[in-house]
C-alpha atoms as a PDB file:
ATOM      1  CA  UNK A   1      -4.360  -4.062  25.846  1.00  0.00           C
ATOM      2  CA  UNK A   2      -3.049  -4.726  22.293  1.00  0.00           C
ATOM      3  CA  UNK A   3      -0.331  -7.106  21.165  1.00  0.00           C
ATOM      4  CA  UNK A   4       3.261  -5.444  20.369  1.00  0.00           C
ATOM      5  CA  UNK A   5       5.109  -6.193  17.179  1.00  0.00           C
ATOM      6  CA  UNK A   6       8.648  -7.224  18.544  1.00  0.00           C
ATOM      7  CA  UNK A   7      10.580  -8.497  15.199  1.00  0.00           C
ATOM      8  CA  UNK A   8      10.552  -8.531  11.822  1.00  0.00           C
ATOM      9  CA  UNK A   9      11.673 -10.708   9.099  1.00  0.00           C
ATOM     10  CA  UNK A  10      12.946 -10.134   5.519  1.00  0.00           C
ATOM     11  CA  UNK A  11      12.415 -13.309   3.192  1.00  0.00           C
ATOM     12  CA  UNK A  12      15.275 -12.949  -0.031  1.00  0.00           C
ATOM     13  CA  UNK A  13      15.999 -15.443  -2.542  1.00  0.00           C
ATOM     14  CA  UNK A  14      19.738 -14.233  -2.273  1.00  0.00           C
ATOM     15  CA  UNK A  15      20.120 -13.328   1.420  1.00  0.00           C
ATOM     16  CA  UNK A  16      23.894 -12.489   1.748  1.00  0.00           C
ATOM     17  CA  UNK A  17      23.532  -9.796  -0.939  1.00  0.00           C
ATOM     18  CA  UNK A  18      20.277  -8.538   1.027  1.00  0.00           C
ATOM     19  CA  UNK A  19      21.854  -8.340   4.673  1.00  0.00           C
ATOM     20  CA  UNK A  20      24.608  -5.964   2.383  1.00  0.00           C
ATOM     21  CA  UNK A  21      22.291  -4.541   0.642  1.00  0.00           C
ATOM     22  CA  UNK A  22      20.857  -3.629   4.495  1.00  0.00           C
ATOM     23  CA  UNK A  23      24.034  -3.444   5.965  1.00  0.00           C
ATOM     24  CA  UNK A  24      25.244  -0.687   3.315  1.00  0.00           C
ATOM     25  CA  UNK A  25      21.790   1.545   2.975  1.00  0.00           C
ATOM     26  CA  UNK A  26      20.966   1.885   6.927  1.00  0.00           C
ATOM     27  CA  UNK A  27      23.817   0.939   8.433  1.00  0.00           C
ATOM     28  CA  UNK A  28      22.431  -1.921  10.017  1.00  0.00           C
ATOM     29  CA  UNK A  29      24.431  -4.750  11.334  1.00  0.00           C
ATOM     30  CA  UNK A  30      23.788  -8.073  10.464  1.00  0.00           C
ATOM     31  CA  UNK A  31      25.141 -11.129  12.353  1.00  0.00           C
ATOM     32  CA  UNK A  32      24.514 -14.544  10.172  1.00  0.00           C
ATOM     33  CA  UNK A  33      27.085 -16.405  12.372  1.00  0.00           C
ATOM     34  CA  UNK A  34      24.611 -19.256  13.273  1.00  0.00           C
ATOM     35  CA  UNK A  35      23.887 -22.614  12.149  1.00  0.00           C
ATOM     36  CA  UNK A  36      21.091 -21.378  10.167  1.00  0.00           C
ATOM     37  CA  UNK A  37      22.874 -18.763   8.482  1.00  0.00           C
ATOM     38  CA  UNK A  38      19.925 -16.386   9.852  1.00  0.00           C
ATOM     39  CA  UNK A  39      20.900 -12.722   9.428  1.00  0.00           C
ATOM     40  CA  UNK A  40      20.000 -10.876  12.968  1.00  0.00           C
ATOM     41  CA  UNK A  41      19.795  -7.534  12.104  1.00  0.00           C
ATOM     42  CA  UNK A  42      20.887  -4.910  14.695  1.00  0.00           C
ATOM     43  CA  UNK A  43      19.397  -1.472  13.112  1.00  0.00           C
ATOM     44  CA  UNK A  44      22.162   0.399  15.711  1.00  0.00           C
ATOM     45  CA  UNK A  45      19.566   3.135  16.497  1.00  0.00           C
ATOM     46  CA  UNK A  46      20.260   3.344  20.772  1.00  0.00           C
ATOM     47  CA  UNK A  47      17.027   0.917  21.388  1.00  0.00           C
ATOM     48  CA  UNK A  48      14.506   2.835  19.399  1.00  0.00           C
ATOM     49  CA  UNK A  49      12.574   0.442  16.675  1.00  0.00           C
ATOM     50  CA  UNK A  50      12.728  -2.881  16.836  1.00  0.00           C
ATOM     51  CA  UNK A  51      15.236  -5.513  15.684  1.00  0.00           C
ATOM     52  CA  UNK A  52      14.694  -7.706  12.756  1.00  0.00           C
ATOM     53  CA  UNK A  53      16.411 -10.774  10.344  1.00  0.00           C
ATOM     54  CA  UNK A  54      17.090 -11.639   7.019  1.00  0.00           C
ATOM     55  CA  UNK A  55      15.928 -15.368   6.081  1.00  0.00           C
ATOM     56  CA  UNK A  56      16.863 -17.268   2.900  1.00  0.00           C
ATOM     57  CA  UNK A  57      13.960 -18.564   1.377  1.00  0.00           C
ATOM     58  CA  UNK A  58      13.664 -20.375  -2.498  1.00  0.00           C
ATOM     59  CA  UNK A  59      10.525 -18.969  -3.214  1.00  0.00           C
ATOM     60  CA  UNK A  60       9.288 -15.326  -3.628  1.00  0.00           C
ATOM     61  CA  UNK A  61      11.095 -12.610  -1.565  1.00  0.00           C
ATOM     62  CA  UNK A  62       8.508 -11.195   1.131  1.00  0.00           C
ATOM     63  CA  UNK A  63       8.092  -9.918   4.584  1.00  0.00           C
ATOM     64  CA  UNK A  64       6.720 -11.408   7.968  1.00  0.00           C
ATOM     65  CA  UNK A  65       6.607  -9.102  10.840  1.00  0.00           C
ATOM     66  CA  UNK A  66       6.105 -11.151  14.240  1.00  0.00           C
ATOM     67  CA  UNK A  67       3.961 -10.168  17.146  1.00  0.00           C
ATOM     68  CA  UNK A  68       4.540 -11.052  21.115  1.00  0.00           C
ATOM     69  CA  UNK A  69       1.328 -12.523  22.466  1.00  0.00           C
ATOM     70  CA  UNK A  70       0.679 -14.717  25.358  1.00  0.00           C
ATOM     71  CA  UNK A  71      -0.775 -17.736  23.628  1.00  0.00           C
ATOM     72  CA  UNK A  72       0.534 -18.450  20.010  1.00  0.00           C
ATOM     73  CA  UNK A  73      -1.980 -21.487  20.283  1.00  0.00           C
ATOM     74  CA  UNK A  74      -5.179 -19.685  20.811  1.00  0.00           C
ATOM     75  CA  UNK A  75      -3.852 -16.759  17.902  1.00  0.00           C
ATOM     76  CA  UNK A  76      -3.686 -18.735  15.350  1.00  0.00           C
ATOM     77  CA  UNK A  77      -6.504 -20.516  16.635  1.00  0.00           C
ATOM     78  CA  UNK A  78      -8.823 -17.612  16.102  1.00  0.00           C
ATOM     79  CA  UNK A  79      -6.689 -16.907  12.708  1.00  0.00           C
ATOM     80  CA  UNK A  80      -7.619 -19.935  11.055  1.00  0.00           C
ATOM     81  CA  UNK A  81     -10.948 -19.467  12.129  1.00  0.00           C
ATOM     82  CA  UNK A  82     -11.066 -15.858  10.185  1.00  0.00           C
ATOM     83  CA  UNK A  83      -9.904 -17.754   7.036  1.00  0.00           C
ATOM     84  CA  UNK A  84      -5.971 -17.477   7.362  1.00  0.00           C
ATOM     85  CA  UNK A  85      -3.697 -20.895   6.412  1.00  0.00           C
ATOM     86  CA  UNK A  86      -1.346 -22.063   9.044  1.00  0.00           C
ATOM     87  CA  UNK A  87       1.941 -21.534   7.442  1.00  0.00           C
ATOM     88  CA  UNK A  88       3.718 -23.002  10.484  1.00  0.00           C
ATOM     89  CA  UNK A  89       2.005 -24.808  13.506  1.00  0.00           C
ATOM     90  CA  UNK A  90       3.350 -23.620  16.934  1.00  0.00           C
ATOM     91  CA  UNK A  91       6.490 -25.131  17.396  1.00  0.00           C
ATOM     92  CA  UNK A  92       9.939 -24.480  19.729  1.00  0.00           C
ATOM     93  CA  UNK A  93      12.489 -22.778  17.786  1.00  0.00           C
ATOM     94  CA  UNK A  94      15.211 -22.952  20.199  1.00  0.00           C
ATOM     95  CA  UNK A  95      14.279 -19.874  22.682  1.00  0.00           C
ATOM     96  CA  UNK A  96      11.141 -19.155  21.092  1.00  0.00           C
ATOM     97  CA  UNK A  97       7.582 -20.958  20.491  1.00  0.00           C
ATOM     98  CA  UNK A  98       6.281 -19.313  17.813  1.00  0.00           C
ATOM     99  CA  UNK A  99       3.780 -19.805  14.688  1.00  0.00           C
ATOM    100  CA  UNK A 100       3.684 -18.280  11.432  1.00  0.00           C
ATOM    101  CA  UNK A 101       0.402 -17.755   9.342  1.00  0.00           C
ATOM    102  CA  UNK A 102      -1.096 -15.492   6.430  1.00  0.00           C
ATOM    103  CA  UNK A 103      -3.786 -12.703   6.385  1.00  0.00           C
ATOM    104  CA  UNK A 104      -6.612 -12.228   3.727  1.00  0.00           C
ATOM    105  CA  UNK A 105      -3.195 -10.854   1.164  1.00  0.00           C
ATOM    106  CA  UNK A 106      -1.570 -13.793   1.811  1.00  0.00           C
ATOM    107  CA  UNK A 107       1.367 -12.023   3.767  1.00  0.00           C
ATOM    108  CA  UNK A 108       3.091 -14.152   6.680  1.00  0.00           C
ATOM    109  CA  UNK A 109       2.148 -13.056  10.191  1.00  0.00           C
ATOM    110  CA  UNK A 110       4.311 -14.787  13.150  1.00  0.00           C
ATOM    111  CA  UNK A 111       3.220 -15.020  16.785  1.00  0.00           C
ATOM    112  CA  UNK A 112       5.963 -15.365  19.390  1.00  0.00           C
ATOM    113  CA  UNK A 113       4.850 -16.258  23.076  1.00  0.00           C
ATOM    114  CA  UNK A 114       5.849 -13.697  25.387  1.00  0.00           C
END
């Protein structure tokens, strides 16, 4: 059995006027009332897709879609061994334990435990 995707993340160097930008085009909401200022997006499609976040970053804008697998550890593990750079070691983010690292383009892939 395969691994589901279960979140996605947008990176923006100016992430209030991307959650709008969001908000405005799909009619997503976007919840940033957290002491990260994380947007959570809500796409408001009645539980189809999947639900997402916007995430300031300083650097380039990018994506990082996240994927629900048993053992984060033993993922990126096996990534690293394929050539990928750990971007983020597995680590507790409040509910989550989760690492982040890149494929052969350099794009960020996360791994939540699930």
């Amino acid at each position: 059995m395969g691994y589901p995707v279960v979140h996605f993340e947008i990176h923006a160097t100016d992430d209030g006027a991307t959650q709008q930008f969001y908000a405005d085009l799909f009619g997503w909401k976007v919840d940033n009332n957290n002491p990260m200022n994380y947007g959570m997006i809500d796409t408001q499609a009645d539980g189809q897709g999947i639900a997402g976040g916007v995430m300031s970053k300083r650097e380039a804008s990018g994506l990082t879609f996240y994927v629900q697998v048993p053992d984060p550890q033993a993922i990126l593990d096996r990534a690293v061994a394929k050539g990928s750079t750990v971007v983020m070691p597995v680590s507790e983010m409040g509910p989550v334990t989760m690492a982040v690292f890149t494929d052969p383009a350099g794009n960020h892939i996360g791994v939540v435990k699930g």
